[in-house]
N, C-alpha and C. Protein backbone atom coordinates (compact mmCIF):
# COMPACT_ATOMS: atom_id res chain seq x y z
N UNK A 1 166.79 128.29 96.07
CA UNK A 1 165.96 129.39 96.51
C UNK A 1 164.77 128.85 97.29
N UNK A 2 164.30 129.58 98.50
CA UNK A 2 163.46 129.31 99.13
C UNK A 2 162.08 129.82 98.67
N UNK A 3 160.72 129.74 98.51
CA UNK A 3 159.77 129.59 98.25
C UNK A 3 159.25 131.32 98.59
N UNK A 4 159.97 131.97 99.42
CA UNK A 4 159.54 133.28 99.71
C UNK A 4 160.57 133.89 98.70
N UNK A 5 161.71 133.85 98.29
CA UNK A 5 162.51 134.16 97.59
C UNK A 5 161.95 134.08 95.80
N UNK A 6 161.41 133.10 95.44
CA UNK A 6 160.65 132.80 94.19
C UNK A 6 159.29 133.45 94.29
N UNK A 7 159.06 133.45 95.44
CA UNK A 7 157.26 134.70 95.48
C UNK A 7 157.58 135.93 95.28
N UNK A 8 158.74 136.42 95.32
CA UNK A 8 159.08 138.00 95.43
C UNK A 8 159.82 138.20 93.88
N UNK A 9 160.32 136.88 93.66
CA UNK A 9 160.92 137.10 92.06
C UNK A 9 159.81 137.20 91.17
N UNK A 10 158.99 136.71 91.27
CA UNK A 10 157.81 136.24 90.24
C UNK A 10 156.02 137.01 90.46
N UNK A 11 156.64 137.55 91.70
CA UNK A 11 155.00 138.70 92.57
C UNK A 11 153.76 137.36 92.00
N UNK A 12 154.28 136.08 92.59
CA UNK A 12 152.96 135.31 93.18
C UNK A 12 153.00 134.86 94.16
N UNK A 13 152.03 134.86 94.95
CA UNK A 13 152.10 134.60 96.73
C UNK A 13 152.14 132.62 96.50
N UNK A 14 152.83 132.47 98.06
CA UNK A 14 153.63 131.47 98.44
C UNK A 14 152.42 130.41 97.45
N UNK A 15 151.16 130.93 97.83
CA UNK A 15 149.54 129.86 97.95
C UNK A 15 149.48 129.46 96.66
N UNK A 16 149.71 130.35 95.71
CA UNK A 16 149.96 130.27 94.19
C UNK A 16 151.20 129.01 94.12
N UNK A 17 152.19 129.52 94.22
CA UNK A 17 153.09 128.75 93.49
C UNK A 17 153.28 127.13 94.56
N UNK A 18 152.52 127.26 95.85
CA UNK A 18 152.17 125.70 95.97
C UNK A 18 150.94 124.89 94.83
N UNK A 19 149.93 126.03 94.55
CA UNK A 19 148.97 125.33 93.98
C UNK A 19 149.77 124.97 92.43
N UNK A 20 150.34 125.67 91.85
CA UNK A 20 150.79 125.10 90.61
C UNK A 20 151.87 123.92 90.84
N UNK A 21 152.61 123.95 91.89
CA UNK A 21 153.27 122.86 91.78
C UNK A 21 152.59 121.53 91.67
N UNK A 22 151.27 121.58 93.25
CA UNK A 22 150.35 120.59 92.90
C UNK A 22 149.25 120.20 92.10
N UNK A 23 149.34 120.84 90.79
CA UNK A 23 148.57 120.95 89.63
C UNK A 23 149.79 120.38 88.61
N UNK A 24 150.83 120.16 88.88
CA UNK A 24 151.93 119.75 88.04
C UNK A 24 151.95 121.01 87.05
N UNK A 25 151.73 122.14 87.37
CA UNK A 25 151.94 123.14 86.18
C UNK A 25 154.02 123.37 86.48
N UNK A 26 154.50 123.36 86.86
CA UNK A 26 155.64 123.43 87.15
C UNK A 26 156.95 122.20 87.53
N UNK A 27 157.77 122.27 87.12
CA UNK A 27 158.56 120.87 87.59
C UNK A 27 158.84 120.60 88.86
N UNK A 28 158.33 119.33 89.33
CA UNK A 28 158.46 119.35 90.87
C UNK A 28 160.02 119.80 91.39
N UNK A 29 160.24 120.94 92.48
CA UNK A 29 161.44 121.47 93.04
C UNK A 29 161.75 119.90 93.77
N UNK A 30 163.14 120.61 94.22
CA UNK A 30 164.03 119.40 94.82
C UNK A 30 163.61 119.48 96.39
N UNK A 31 163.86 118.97 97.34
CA UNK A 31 163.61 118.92 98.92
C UNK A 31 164.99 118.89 99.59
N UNK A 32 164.85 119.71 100.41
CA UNK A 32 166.11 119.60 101.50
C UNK A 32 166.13 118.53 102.31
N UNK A 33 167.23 118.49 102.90
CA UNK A 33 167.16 117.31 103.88
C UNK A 33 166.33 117.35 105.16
N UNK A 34 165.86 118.76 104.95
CA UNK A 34 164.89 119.27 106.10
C UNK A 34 163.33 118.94 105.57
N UNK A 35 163.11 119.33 103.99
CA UNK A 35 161.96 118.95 103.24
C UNK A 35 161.79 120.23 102.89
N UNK A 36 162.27 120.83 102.89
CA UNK A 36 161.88 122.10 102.62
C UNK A 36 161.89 122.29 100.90
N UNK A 37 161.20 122.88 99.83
CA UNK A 37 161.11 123.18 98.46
C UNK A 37 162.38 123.83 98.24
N UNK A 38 162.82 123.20 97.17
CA UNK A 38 164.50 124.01 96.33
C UNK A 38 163.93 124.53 95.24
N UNK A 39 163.85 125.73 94.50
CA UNK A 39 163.57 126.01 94.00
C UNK A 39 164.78 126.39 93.22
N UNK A 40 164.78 126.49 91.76
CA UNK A 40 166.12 126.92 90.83
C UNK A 40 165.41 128.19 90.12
N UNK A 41 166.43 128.68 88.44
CA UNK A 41 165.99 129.68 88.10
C UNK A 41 165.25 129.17 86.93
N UNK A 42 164.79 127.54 86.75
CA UNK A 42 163.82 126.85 86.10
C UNK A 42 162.10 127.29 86.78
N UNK A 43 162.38 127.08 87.55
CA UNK A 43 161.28 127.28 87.94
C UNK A 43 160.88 128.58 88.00
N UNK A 44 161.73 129.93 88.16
CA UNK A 44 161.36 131.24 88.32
C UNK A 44 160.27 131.29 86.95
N UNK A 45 161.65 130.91 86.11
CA UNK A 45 160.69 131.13 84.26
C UNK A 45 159.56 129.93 84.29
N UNK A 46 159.51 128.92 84.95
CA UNK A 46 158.27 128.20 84.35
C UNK A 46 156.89 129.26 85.60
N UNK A 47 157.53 129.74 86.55
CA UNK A 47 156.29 130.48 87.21
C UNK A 47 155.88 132.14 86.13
N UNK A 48 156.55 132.95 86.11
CA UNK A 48 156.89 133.75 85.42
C UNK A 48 155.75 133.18 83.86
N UNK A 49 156.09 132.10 83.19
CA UNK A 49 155.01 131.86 82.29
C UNK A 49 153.48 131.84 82.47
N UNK A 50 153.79 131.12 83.48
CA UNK A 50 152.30 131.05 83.65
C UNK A 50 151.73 131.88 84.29
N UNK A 51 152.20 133.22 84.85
CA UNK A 51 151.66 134.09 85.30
C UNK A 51 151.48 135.25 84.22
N UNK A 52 151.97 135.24 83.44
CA UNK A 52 152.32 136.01 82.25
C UNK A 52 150.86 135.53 81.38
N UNK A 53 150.77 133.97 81.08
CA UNK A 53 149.88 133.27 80.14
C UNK A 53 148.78 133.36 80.89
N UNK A 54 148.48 133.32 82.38
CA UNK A 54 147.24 133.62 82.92
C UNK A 54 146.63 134.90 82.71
N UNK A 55 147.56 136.13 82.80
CA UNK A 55 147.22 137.44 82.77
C UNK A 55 146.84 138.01 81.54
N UNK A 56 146.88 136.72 80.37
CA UNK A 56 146.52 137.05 78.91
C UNK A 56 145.04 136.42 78.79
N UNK A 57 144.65 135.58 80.06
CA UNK A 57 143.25 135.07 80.01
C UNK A 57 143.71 133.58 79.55
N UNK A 58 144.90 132.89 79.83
CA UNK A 58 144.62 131.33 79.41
C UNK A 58 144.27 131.23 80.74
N UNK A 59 144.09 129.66 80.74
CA UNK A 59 143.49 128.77 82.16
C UNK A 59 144.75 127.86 82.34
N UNK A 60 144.84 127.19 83.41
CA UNK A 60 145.61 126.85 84.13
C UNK A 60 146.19 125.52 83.22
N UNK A 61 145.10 124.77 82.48
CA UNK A 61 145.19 124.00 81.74
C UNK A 61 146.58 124.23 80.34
N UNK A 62 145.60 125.30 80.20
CA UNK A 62 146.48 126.12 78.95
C UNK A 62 147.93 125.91 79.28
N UNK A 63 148.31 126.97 80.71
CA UNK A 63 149.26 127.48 81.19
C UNK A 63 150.61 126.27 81.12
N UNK A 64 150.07 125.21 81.69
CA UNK A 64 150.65 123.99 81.71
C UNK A 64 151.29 123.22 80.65
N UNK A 65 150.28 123.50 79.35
CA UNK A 65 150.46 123.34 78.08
C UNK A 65 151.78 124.06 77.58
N UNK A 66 151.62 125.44 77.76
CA UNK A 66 152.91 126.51 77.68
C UNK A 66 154.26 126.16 77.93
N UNK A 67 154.10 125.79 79.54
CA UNK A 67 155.34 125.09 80.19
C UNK A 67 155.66 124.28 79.40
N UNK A 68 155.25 123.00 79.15
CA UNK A 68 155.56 121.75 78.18
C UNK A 68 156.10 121.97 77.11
N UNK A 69 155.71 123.03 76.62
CA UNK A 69 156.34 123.21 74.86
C UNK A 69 157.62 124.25 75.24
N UNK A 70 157.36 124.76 76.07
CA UNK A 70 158.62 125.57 76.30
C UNK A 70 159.80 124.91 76.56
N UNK A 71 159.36 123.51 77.15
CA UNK A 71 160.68 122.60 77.44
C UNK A 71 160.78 121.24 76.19
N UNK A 72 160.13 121.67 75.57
CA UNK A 72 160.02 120.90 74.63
C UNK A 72 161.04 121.48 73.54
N UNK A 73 162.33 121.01 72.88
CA UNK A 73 163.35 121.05 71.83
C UNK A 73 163.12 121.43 70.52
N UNK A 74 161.83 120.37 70.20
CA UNK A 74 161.01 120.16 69.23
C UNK A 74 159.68 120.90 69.11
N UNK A 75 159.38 122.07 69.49
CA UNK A 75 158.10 122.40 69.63
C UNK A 75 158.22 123.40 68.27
N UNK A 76 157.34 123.18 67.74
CA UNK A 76 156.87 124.33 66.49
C UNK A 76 156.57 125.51 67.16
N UNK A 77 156.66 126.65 66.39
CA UNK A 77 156.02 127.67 66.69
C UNK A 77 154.68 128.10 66.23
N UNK A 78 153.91 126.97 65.30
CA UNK A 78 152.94 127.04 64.75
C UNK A 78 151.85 126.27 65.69
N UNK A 79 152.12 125.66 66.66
CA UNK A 79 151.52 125.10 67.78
C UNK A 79 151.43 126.10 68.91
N UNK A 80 152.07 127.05 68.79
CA UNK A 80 152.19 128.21 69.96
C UNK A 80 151.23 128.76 69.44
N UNK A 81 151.66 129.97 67.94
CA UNK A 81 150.87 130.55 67.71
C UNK A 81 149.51 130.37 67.58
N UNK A 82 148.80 128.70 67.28
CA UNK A 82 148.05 128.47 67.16
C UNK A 82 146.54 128.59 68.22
N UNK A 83 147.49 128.33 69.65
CA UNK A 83 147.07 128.23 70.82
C UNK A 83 146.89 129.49 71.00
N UNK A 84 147.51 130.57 70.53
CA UNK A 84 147.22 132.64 70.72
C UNK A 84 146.22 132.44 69.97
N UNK A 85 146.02 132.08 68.81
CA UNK A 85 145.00 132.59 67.83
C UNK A 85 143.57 131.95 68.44
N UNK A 86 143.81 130.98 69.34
CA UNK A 86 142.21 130.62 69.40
C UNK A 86 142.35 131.44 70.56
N UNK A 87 142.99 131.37 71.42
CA UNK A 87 143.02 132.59 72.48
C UNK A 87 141.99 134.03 72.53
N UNK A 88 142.66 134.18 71.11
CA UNK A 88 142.40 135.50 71.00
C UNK A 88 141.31 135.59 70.28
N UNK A 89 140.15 134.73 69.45
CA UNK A 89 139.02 134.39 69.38
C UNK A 89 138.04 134.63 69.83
N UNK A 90 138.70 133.23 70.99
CA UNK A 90 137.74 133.72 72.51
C UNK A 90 137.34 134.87 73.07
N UNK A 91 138.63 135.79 73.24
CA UNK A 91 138.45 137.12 73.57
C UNK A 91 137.78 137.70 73.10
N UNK A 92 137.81 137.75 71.56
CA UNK A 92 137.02 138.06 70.65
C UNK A 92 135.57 138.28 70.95
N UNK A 93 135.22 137.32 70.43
CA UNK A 93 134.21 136.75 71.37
C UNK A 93 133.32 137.20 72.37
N UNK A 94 133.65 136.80 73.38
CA UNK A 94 133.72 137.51 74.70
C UNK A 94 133.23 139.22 75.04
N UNK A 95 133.89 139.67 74.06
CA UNK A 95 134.17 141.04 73.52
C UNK A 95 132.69 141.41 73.42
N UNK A 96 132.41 141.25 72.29
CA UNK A 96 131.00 140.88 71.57
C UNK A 96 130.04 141.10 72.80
N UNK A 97 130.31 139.30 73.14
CA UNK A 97 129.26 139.41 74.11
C UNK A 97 128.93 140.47 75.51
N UNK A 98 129.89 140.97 75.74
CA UNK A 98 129.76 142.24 76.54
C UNK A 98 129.45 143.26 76.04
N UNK A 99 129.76 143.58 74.84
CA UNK A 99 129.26 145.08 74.24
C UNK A 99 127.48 144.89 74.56
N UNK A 100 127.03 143.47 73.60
CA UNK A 100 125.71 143.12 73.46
C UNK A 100 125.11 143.57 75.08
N UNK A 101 125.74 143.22 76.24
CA UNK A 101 125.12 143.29 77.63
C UNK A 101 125.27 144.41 77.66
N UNK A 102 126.32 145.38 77.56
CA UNK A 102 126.24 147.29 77.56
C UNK A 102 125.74 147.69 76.88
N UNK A 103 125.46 147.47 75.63
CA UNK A 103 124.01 148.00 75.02
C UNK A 103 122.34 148.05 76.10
N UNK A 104 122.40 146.37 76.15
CA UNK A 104 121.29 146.49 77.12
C UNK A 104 120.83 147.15 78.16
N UNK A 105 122.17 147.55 79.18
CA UNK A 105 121.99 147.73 80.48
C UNK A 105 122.08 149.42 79.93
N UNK A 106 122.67 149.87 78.85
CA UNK A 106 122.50 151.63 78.79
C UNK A 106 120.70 151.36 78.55
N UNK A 107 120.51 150.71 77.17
CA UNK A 107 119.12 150.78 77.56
C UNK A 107 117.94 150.96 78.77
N UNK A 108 117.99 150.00 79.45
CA UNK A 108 117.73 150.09 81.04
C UNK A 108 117.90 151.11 81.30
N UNK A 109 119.00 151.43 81.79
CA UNK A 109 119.16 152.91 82.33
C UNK A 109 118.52 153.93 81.27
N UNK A 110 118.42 154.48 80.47
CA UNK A 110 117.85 155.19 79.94
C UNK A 110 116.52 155.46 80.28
N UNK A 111 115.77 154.43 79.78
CA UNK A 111 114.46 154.23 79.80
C UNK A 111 113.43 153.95 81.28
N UNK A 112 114.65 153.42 82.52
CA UNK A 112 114.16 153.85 84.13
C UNK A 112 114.33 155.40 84.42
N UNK A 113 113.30 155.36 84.69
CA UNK A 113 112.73 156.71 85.23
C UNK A 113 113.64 157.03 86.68
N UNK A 114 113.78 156.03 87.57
CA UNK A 114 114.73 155.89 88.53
C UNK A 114 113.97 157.20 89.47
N UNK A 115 113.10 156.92 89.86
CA UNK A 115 112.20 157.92 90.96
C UNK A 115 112.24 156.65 91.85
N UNK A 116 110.55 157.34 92.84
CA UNK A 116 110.28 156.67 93.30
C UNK A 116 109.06 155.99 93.42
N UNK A 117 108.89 156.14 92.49
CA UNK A 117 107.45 155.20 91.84
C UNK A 117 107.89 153.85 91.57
N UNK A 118 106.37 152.54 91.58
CA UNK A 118 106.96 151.64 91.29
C UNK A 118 107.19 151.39 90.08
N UNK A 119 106.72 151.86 88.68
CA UNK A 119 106.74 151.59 87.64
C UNK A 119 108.12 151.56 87.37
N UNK A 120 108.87 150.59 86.73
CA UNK A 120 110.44 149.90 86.33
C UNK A 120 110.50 149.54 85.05
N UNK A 121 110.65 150.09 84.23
CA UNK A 121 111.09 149.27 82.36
C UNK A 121 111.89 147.99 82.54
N UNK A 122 112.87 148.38 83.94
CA UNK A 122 113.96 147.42 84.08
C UNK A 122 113.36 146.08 84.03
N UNK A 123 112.32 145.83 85.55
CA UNK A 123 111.94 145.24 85.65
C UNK A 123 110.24 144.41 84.80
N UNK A 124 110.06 145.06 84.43
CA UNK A 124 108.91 144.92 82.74
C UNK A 124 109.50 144.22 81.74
N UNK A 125 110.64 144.45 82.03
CA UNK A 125 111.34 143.65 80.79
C UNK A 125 112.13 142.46 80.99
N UNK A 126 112.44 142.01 82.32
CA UNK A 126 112.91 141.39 82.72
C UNK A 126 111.94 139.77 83.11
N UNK A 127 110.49 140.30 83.26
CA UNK A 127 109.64 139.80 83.56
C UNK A 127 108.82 139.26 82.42
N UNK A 128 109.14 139.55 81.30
CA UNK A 128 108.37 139.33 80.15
C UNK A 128 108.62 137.66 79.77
């Protein structure tokens, strides 16, 4: 399969699935005698993962990690799951810390008068 053929299987543009190849997130494809990328239906599923594992919020690092155990015989599933659970931590997390910033910023808004005077809570408080 040609490289436009694997972008349309997997809906990641060509730029993507060069950059993971040269990130080694994927097994290097074979070359034509022209040089052109061979792509198999190994590679659909190792792109397919990591587009899947990116869209859950891992990093590219992660993603790579994924691939490996997926081709790995021997891989526990307690090493997978393990890698979701801090995953999902993070998110956790994360979570938190955004509510904490939408609290604030309703505050703000509340309490700006939002005319056209200069007086600002926003900025009073920002300045403190």
């Amino acid at each position: 399969m040609n490289i436009g053929v694997v972008s349309k299987l997997t809906s990641l543009s060509s730029k993507s699935i060069r950059l993971y190849e040269e990130k080694g997130l994927i097994t290097p494809p074979a070359r034509s005698e022209s040089g052109y990328r061979e792509y198999s239906d190994q590679h659909v599923q190792e792109l397919n993962l990591i587009s899947r594992a990116k869209n859950a919020g891992f990093s590219l690092i992660e993603c790579k990690e994924f691939v490996e155990l997926a081709h790995n015989p021997n891989r526990k599933s307690s090493e997978v799951k393990a890698k979701a659970q801090e995953k999902l931590h993070e998110v956790e997390l994360k979570i938190r810390e955004l509510k904490e910033i939408e609290k604030q910023l309703k505050q703000w808004v509340l309490t700006c008068p939002g005319d056209a005077g200069s007086k600002c809570p926003i900025i009073e408080e920002l300045t403190k």
